[in-house]
C-alpha atoms as a PDB file:
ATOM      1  CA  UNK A   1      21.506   2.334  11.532  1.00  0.00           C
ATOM      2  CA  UNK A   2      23.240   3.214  14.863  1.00  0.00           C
ATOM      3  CA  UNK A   3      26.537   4.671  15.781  1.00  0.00           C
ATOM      4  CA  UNK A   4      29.135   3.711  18.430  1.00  0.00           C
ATOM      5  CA  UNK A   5      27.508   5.653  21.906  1.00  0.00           C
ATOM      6  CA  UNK A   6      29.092   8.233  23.911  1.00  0.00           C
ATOM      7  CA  UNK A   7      29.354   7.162  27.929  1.00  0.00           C
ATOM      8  CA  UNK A   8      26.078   6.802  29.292  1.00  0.00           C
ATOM      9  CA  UNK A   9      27.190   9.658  31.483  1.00  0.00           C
ATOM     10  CA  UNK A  10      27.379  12.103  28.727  1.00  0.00           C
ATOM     11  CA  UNK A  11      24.085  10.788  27.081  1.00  0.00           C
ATOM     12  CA  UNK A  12      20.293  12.154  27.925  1.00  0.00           C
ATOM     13  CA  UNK A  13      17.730   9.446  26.981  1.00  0.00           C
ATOM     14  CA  UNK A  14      15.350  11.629  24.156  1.00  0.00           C
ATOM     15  CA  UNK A  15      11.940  12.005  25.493  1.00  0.00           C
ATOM     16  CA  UNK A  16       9.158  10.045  24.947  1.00  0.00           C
ATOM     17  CA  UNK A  17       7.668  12.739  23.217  1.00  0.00           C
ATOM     18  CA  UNK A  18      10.841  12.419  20.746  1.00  0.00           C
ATOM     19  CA  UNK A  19      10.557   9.073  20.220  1.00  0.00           C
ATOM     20  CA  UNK A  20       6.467   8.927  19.873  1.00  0.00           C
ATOM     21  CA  UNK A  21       7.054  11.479  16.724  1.00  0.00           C
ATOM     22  CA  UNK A  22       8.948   8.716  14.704  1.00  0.00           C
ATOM     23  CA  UNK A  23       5.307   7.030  14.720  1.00  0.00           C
ATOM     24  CA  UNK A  24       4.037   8.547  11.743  1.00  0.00           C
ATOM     25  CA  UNK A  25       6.848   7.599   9.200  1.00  0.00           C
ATOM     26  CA  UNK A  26       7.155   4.202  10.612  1.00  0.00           C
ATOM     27  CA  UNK A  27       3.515   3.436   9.854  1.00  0.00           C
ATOM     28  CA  UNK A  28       4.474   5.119   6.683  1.00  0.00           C
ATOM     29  CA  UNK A  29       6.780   2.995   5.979  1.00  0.00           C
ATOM     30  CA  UNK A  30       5.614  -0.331   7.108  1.00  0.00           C
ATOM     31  CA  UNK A  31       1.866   0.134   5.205  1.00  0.00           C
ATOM     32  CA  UNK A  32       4.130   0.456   1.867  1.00  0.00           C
ATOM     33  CA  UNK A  33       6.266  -2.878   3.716  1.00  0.00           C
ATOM     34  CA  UNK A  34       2.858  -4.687   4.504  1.00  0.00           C
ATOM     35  CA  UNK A  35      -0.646  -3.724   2.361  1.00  0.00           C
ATOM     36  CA  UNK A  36      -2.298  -3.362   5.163  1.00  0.00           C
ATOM     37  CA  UNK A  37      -2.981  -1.117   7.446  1.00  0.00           C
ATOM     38  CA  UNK A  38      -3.954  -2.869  10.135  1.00  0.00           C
ATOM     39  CA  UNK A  39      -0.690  -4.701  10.505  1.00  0.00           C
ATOM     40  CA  UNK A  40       1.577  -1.730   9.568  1.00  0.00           C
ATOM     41  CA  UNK A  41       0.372  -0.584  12.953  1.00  0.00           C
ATOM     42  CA  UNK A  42       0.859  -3.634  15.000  1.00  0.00           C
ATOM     43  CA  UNK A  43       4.434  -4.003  13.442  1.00  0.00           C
ATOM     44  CA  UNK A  44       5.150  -0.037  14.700  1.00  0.00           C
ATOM     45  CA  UNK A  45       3.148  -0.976  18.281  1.00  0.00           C
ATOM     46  CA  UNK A  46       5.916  -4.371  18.631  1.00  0.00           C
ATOM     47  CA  UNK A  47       9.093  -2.057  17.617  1.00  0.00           C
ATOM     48  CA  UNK A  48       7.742   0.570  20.385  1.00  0.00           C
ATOM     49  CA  UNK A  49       7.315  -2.343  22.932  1.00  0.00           C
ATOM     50  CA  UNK A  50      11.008  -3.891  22.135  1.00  0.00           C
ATOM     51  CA  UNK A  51      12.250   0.099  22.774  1.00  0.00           C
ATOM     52  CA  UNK A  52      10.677   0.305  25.970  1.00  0.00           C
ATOM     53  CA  UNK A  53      11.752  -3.385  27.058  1.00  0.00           C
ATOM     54  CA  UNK A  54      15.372  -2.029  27.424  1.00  0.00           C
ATOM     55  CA  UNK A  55      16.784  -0.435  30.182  1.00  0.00           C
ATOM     56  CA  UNK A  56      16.980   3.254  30.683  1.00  0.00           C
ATOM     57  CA  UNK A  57      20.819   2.934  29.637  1.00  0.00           C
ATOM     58  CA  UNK A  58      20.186   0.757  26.682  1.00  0.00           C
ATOM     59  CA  UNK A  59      18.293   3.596  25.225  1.00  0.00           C
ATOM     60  CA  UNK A  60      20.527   6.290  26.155  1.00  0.00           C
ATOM     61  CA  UNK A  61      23.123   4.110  24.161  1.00  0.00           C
ATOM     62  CA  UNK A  62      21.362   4.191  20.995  1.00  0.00           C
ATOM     63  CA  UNK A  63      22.556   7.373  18.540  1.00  0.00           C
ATOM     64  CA  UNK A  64      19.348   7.537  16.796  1.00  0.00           C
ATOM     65  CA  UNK A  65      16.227   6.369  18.060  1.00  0.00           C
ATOM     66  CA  UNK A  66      14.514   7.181  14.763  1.00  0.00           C
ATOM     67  CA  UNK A  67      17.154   5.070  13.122  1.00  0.00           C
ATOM     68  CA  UNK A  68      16.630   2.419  15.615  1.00  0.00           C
ATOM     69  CA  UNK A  69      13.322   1.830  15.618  1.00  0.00           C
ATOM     70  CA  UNK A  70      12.704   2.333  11.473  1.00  0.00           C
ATOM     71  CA  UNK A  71      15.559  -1.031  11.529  1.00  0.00           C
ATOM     72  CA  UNK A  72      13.967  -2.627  14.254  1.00  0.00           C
ATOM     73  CA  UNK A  73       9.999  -2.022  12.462  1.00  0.00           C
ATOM     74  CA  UNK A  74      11.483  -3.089   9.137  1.00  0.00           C
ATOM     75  CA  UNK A  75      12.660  -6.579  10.391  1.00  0.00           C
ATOM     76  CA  UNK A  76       9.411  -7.279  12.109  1.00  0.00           C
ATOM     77  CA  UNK A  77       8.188  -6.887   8.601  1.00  0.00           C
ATOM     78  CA  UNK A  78      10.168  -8.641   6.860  1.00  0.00           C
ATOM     79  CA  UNK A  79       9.168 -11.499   9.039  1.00  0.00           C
ATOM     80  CA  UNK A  80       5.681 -10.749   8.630  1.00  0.00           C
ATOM     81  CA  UNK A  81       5.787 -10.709   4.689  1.00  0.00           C
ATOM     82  CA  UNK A  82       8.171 -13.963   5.371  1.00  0.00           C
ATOM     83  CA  UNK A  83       4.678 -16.060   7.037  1.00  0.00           C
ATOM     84  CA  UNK A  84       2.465 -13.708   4.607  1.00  0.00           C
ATOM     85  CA  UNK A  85       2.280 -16.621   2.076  1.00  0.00           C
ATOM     86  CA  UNK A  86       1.217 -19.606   4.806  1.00  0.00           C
ATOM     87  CA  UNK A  87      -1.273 -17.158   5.988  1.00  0.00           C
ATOM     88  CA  UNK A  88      -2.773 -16.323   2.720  1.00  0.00           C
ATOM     89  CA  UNK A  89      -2.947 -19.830   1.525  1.00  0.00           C
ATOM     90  CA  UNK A  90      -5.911 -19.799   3.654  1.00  0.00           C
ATOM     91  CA  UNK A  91      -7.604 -16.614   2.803  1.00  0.00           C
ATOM     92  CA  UNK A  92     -10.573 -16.910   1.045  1.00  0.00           C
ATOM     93  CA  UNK A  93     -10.620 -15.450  -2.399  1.00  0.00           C
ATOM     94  CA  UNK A  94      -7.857 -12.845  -3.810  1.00  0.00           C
ATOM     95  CA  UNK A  95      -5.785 -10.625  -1.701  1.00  0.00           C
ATOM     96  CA  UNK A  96      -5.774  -7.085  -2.558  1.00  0.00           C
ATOM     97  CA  UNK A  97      -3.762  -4.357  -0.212  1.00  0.00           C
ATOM     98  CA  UNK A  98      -5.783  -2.932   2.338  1.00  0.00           C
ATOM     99  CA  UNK A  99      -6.843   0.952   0.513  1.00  0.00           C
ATOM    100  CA  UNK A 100      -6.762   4.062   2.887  1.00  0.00           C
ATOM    101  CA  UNK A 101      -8.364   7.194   1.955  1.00  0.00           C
ATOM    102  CA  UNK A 102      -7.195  10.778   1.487  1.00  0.00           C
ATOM    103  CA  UNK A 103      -7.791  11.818   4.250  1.00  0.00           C
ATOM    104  CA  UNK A 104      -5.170   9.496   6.023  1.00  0.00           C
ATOM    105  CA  UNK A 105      -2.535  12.090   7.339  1.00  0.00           C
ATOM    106  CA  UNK A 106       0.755   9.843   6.679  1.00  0.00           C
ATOM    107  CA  UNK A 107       0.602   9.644   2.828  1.00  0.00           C
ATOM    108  CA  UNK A 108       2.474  12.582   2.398  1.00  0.00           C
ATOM    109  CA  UNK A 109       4.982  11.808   4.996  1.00  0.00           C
ATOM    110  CA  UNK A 110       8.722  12.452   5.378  1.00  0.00           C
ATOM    111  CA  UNK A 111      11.427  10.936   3.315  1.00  0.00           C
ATOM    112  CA  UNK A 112      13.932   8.351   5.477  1.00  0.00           C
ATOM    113  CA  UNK A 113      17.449   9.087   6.348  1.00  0.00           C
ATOM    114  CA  UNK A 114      19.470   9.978   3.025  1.00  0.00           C
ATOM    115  CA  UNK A 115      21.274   8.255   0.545  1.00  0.00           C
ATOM    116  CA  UNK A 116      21.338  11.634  -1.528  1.00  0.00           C
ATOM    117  CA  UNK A 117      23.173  10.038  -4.508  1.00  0.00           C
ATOM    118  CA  UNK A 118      20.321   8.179  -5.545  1.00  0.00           C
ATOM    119  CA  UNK A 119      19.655   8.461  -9.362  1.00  0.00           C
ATOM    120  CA  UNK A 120      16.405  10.482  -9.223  1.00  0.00           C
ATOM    121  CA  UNK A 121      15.297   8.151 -11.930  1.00  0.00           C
ATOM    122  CA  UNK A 122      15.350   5.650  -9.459  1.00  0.00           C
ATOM    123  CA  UNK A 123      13.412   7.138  -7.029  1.00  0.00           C
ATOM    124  CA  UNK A 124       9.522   6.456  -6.544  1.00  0.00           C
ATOM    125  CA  UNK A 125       7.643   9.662  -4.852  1.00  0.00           C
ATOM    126  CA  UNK A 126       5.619   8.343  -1.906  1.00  0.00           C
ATOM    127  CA  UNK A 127       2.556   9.825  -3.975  1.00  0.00           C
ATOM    128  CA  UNK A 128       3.094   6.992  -6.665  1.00  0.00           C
ATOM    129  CA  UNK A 129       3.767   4.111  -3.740  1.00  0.00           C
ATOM    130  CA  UNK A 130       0.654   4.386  -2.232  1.00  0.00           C
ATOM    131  CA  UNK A 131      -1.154   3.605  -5.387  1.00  0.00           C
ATOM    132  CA  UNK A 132      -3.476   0.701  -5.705  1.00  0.00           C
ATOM    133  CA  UNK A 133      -1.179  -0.591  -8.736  1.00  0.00           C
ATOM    134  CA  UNK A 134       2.077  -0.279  -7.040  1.00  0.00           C
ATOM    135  CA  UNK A 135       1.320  -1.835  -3.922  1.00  0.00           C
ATOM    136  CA  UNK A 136       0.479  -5.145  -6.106  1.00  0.00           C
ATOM    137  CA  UNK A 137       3.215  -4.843  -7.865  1.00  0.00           C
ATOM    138  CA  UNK A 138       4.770  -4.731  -4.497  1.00  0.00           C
ATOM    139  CA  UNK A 139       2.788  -7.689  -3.606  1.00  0.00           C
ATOM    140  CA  UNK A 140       4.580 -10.242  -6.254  1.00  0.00           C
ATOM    141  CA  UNK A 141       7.886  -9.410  -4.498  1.00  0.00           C
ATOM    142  CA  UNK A 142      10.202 -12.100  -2.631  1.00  0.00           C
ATOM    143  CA  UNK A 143      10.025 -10.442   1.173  1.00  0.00           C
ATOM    144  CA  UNK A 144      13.729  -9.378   0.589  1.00  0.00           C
ATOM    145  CA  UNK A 145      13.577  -7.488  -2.466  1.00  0.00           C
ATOM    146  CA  UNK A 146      10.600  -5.475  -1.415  1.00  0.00           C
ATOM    147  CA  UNK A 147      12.041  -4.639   1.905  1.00  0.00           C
ATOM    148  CA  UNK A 148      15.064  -3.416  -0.118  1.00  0.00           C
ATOM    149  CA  UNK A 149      13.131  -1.338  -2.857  1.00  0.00           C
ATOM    150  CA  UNK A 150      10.717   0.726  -0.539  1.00  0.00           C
ATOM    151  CA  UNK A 151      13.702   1.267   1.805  1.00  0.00           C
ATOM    152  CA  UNK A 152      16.214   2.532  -1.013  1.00  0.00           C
ATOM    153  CA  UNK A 153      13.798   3.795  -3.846  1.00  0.00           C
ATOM    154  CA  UNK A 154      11.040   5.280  -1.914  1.00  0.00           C
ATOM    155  CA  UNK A 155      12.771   6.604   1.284  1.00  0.00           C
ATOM    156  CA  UNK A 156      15.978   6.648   0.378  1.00  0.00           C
ATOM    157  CA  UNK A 157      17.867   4.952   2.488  1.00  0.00           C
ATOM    158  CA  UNK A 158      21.505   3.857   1.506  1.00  0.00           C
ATOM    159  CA  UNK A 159      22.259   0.208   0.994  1.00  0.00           C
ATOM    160  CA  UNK A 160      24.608  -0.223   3.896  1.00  0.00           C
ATOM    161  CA  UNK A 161      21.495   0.322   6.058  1.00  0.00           C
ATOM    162  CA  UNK A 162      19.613  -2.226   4.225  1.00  0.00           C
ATOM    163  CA  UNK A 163      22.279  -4.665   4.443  1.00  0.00           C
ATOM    164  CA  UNK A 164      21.690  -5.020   8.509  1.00  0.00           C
ATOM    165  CA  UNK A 165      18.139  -5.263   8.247  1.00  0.00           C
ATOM    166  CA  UNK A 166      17.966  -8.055   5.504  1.00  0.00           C
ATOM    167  CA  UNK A 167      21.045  -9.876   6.447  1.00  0.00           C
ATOM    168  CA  UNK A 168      22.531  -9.083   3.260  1.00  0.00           C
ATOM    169  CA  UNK A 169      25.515  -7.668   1.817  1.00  0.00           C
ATOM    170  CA  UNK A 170      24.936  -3.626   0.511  1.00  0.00           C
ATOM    171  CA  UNK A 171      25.741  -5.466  -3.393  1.00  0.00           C
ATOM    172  CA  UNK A 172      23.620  -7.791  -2.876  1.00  0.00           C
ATOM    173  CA  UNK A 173      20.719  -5.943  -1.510  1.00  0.00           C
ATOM    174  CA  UNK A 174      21.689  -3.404  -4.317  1.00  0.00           C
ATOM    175  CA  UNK A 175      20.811  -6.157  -6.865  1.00  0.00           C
ATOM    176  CA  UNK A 176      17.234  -6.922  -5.131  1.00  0.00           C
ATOM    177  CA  UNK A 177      16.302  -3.459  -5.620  1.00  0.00           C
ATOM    178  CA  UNK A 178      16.727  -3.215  -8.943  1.00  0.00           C
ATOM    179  CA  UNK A 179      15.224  -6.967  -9.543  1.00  0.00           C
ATOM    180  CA  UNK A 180      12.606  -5.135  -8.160  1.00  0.00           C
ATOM    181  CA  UNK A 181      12.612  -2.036 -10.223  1.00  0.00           C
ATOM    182  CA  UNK A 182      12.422  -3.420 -13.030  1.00  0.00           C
ATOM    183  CA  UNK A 183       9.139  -5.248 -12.331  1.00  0.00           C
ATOM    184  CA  UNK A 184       7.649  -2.149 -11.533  1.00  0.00           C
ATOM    185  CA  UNK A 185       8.656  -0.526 -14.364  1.00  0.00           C
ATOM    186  CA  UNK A 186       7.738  -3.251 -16.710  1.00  0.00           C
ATOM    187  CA  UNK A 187       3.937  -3.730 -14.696  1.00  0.00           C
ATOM    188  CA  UNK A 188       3.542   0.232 -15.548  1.00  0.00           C
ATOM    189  CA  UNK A 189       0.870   2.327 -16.966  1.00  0.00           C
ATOM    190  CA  UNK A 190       2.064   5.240 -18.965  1.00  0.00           C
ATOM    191  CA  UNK A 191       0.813   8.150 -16.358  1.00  0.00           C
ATOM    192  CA  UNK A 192      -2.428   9.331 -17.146  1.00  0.00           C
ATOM    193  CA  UNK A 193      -3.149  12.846 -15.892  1.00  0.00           C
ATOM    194  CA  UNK A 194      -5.315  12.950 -12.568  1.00  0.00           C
ATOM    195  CA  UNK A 195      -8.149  15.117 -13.675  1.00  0.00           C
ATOM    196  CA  UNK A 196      -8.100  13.053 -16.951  1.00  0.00           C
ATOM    197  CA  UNK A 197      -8.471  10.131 -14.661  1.00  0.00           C
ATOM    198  CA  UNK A 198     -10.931  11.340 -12.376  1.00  0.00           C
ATOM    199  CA  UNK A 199     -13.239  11.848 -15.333  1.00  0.00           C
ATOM    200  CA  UNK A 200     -12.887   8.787 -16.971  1.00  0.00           C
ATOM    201  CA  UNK A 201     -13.582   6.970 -13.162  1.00  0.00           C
ATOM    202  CA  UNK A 202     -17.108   9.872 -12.860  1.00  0.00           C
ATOM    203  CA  UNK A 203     -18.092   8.019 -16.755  1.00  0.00           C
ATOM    204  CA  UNK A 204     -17.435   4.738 -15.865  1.00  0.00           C
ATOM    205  CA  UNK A 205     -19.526   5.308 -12.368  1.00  0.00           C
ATOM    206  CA  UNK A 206     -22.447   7.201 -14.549  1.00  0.00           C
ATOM    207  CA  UNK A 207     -22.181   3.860 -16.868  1.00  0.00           C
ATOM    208  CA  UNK A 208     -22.596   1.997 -14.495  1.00  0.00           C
ATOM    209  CA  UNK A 209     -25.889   3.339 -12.555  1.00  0.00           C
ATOM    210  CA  UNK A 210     -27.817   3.459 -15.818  1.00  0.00           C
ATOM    211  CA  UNK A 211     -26.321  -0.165 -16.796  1.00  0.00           C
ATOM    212  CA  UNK A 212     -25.254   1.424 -20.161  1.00  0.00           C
ATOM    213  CA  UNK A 213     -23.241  -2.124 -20.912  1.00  0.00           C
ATOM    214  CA  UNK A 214     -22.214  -0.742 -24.179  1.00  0.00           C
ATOM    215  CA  UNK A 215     -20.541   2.662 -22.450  1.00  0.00           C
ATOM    216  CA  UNK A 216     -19.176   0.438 -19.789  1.00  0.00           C
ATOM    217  CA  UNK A 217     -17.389  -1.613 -22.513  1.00  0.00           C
ATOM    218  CA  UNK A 218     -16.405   1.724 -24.423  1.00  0.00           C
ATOM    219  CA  UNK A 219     -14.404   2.488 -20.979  1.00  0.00           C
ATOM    220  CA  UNK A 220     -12.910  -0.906 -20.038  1.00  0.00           C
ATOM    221  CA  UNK A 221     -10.000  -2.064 -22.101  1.00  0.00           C
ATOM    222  CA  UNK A 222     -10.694  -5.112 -23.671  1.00  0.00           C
ATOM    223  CA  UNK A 223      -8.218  -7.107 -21.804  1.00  0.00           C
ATOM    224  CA  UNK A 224      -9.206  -5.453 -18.000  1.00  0.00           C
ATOM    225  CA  UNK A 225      -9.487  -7.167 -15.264  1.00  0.00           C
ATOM    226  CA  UNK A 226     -11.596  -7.025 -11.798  1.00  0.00           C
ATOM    227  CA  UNK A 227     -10.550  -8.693  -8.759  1.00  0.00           C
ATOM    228  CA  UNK A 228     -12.814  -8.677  -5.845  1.00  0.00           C
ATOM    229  CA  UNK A 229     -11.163  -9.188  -1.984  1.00  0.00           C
ATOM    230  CA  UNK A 230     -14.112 -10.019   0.247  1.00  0.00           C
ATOM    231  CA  UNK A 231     -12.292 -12.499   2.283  1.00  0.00           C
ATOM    232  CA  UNK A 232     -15.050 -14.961   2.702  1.00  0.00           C
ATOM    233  CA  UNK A 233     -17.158 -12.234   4.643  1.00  0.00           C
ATOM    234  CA  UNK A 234     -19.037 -10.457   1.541  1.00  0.00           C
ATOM    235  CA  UNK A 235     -20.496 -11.757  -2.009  1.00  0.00           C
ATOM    236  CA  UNK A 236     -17.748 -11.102  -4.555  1.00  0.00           C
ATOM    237  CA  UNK A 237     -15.997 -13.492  -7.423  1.00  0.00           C
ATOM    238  CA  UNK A 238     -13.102 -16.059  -5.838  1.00  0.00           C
ATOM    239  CA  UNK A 239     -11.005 -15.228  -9.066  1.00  0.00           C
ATOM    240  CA  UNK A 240     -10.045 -12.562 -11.144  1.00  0.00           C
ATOM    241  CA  UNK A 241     -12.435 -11.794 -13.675  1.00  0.00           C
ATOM    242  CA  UNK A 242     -10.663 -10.673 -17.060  1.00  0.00           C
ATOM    243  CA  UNK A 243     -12.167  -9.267 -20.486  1.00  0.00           C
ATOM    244  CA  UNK A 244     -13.778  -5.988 -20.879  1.00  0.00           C
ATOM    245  CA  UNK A 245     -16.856  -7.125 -22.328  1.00  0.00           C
ATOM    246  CA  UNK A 246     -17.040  -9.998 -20.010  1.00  0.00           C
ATOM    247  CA  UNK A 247     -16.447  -7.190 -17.218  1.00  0.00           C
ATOM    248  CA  UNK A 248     -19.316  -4.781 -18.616  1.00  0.00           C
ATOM    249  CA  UNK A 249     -22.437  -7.467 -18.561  1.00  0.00           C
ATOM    250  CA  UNK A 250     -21.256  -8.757 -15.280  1.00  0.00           C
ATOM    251  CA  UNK A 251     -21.437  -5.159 -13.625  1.00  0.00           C
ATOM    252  CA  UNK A 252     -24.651  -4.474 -15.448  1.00  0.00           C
ATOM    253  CA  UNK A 253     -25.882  -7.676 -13.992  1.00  0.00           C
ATOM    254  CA  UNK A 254     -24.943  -6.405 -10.105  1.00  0.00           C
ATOM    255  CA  UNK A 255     -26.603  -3.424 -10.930  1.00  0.00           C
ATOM    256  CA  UNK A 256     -29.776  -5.285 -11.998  1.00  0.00           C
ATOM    257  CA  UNK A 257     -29.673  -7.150  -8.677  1.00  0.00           C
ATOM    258  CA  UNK A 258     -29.308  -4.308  -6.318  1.00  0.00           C
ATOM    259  CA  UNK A 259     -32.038  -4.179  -3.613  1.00  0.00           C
ATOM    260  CA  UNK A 260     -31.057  -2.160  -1.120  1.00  0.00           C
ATOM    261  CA  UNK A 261     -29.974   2.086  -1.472  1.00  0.00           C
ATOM    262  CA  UNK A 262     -26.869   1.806  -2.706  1.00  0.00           C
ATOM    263  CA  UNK A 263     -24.737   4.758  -3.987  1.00  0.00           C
ATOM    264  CA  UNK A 264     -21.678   5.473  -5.449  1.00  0.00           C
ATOM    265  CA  UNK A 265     -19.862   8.451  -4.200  1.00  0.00           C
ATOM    266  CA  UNK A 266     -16.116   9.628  -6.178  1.00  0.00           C
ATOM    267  CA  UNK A 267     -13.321   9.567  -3.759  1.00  0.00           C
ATOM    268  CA  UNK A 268      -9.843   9.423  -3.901  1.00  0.00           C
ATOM    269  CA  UNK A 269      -8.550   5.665  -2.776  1.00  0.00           C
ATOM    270  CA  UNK A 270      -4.876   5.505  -2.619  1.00  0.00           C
ATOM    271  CA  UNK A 271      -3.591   8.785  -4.025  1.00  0.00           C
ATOM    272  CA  UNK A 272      -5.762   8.046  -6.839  1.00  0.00           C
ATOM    273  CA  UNK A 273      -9.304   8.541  -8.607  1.00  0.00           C
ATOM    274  CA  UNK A 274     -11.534   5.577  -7.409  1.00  0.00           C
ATOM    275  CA  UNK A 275     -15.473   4.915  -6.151  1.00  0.00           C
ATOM    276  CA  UNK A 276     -16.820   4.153  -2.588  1.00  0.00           C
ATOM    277  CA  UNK A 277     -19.970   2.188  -2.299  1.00  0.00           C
ATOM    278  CA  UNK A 278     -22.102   3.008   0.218  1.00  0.00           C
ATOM    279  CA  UNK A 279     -25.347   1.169   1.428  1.00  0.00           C
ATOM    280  CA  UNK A 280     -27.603   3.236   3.746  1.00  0.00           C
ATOM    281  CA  UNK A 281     -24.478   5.360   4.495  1.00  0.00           C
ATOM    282  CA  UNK A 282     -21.889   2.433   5.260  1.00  0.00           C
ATOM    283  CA  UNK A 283     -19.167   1.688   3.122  1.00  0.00           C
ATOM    284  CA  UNK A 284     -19.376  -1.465   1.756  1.00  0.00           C
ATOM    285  CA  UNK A 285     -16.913  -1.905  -1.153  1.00  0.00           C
ATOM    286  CA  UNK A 286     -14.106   0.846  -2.358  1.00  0.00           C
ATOM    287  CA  UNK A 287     -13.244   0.406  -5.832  1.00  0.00           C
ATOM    288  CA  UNK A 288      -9.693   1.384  -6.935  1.00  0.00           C
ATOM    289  CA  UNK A 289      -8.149   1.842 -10.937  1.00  0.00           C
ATOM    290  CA  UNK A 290      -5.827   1.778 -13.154  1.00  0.00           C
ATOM    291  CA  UNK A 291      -6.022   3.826 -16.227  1.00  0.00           C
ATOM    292  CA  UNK A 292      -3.706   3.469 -19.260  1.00  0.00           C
ATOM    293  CA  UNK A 293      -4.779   4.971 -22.735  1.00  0.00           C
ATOM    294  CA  UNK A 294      -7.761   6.642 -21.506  1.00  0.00           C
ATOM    295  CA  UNK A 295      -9.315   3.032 -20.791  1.00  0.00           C
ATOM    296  CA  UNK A 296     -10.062   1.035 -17.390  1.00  0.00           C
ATOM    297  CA  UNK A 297      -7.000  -1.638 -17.344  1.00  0.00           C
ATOM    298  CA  UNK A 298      -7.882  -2.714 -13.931  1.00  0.00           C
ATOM    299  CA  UNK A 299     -10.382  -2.632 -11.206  1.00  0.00           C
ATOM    300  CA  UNK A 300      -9.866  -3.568  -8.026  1.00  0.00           C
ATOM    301  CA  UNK A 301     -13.070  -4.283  -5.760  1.00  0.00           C
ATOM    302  CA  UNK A 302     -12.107  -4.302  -1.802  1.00  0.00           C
ATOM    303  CA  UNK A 303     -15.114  -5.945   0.038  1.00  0.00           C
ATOM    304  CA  UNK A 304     -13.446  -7.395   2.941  1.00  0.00           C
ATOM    305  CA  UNK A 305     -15.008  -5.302   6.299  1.00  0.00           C
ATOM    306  CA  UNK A 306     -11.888  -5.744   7.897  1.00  0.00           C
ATOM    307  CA  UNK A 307      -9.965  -3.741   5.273  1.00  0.00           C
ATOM    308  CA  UNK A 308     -12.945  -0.770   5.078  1.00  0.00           C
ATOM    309  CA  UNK A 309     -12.239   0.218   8.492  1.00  0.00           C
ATOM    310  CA  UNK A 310     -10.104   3.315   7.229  1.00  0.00           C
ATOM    311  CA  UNK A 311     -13.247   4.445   5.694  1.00  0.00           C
ATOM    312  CA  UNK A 312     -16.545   5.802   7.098  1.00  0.00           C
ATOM    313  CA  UNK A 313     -19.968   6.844   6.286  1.00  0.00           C
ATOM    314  CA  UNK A 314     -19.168  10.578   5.080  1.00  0.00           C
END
């Protein structure tokens, strides 16, 4: 993603200014890379520290900066999601992306550097890829083809460029892209409209208060699933919990055990309709959906402090 420099005579290094306003759509990027927020940023802080390891004239040599550092970011995640699987072999419980709220100011960010003949049906909006559902989706990738699909589908970036950063040819990295298309499209929902979902998310929450297990098992599909991430440092199931029935009696049952003032407040987690749980004004699990045919197909509990720090009291 660089071009051949001009003399270093003729070249101005861009200001750090410049260079510091590339931060948002790398983090951007690499969250969508990563699930998790916490290491999206520590990728972006390493490709910042290997840009200001080089000399004055290195960095005057570059063409784009922005190009520079989104190639240099997207390696140091592909090695990242390359040691993802050791590391999560000794995670305790499931693994669910870290969820950010809507208040996080990147969601909405910039598109990448264009491939502008892109088939718009192959395009993802960066709305739809920060949803709870598509990240794990995402999740069941190799490293390679998800490095290739965000880069190409959701931020448009033409295969040549992927090529360098997955040591690839542009063919081949064509074909991981659109291994990886089509197990997005085949894990997909039919889209439900957000106020529909939003209201369906407000019953289910109302349900759930008055431990109505009959409404609660009116608004799960009967095949739904919950999976709790508390990483060993909260109460929550080890494995995924499937059945809507099944689902129903168990929340009614947490509900019948609650002791302290918990409430459940309706917030948007991911781009999308979903609960926060707060205890005495802390957040202590955000809940995140995924509606198909007006009925709860999946719930996905995050209980893990380390992935609520996003979120706050309010």
């Amino acid at each position: 993603m660089t071009t051949p420099s001009e003399p270093e005579s003729r070249r101005t290094e861009p200001g750090h200014d410049a260079i510091m306003s590339e931060r948002r759509q790398l983090i951007n990027l690499a969250y969508r890379l990563l699930g998790s927020l916490a290491d999206a940023e520590d990728a972006v802080q390493e490709a910042y520290a290997r840009w200001y390891a080089m000399s004055d004239g290195q960095r005057a040599g570059i063409a784009s900066p922005g190009a520079w550092l989104t190639t240099v970011a997207s390696r140091i995640c592909l090695d990242l999601l390359g040691s993802a699987r050791a590391r999560r072999e000794k995670y305790v419980g499931e693994w669910i992306p870290e969820p950010v709220p809507e208040s996080t100011d990147w969601i909405s960010g910039r598109r990448g550097a264009g491939d502008t003949a892109v088939d718009p049906a192959d395009r993802i909006t960066l709305d739809e890829s920060i949803s709870m559902a598509f990240l794990v989706v995402l999740d069941s990738m190799t490293p390679a083809e998800r490095v290739a699909f965000v880069l190409h589908d959701v931020f448009g970036y033409p295969f040549a460029d992927i090529a360098e950063i997955v040591g690839r040819t542009p063919a081949a990295c064509r074909q991981l892209a659109s291994s990886a298309r089509r197990r997005v499209r085949t894990s997909q929902a039919p889209p439900t409209p957000a106020a529909r979902q939003a209201g369906i998310v407000r019953e289910f929450s109302r349900a759930w208060e008055a431990k109505d297990v009959g409404a609660l098992i009116g608004l799960l599909d009967p095949d739904a699933t919950l999976v709790a991430d508390s990483g060993g440092f909260a109460p929550a199931a080890l494995h995924p919990i499937e059945g809507g029935e099944l689902i129903a009696r168990l929340l009614a049952d947490l509900a019948d055990k609650v002791t302290g003032n918990v409430t459940f407040l309706e917030h948007v987690v991911n781009g999308q309709p979903g609960l926060v749980a707060q205890e005495d004004g802390v957040t202590i699990t955000v809940y995140a959906f995924e509606i198909a045919a007006d009925r709860i197909r999946h719930i996905w509990a995050i209980r893990n402090p380390e992935k609520l720090r996003p979120w706050t009291g309010g």
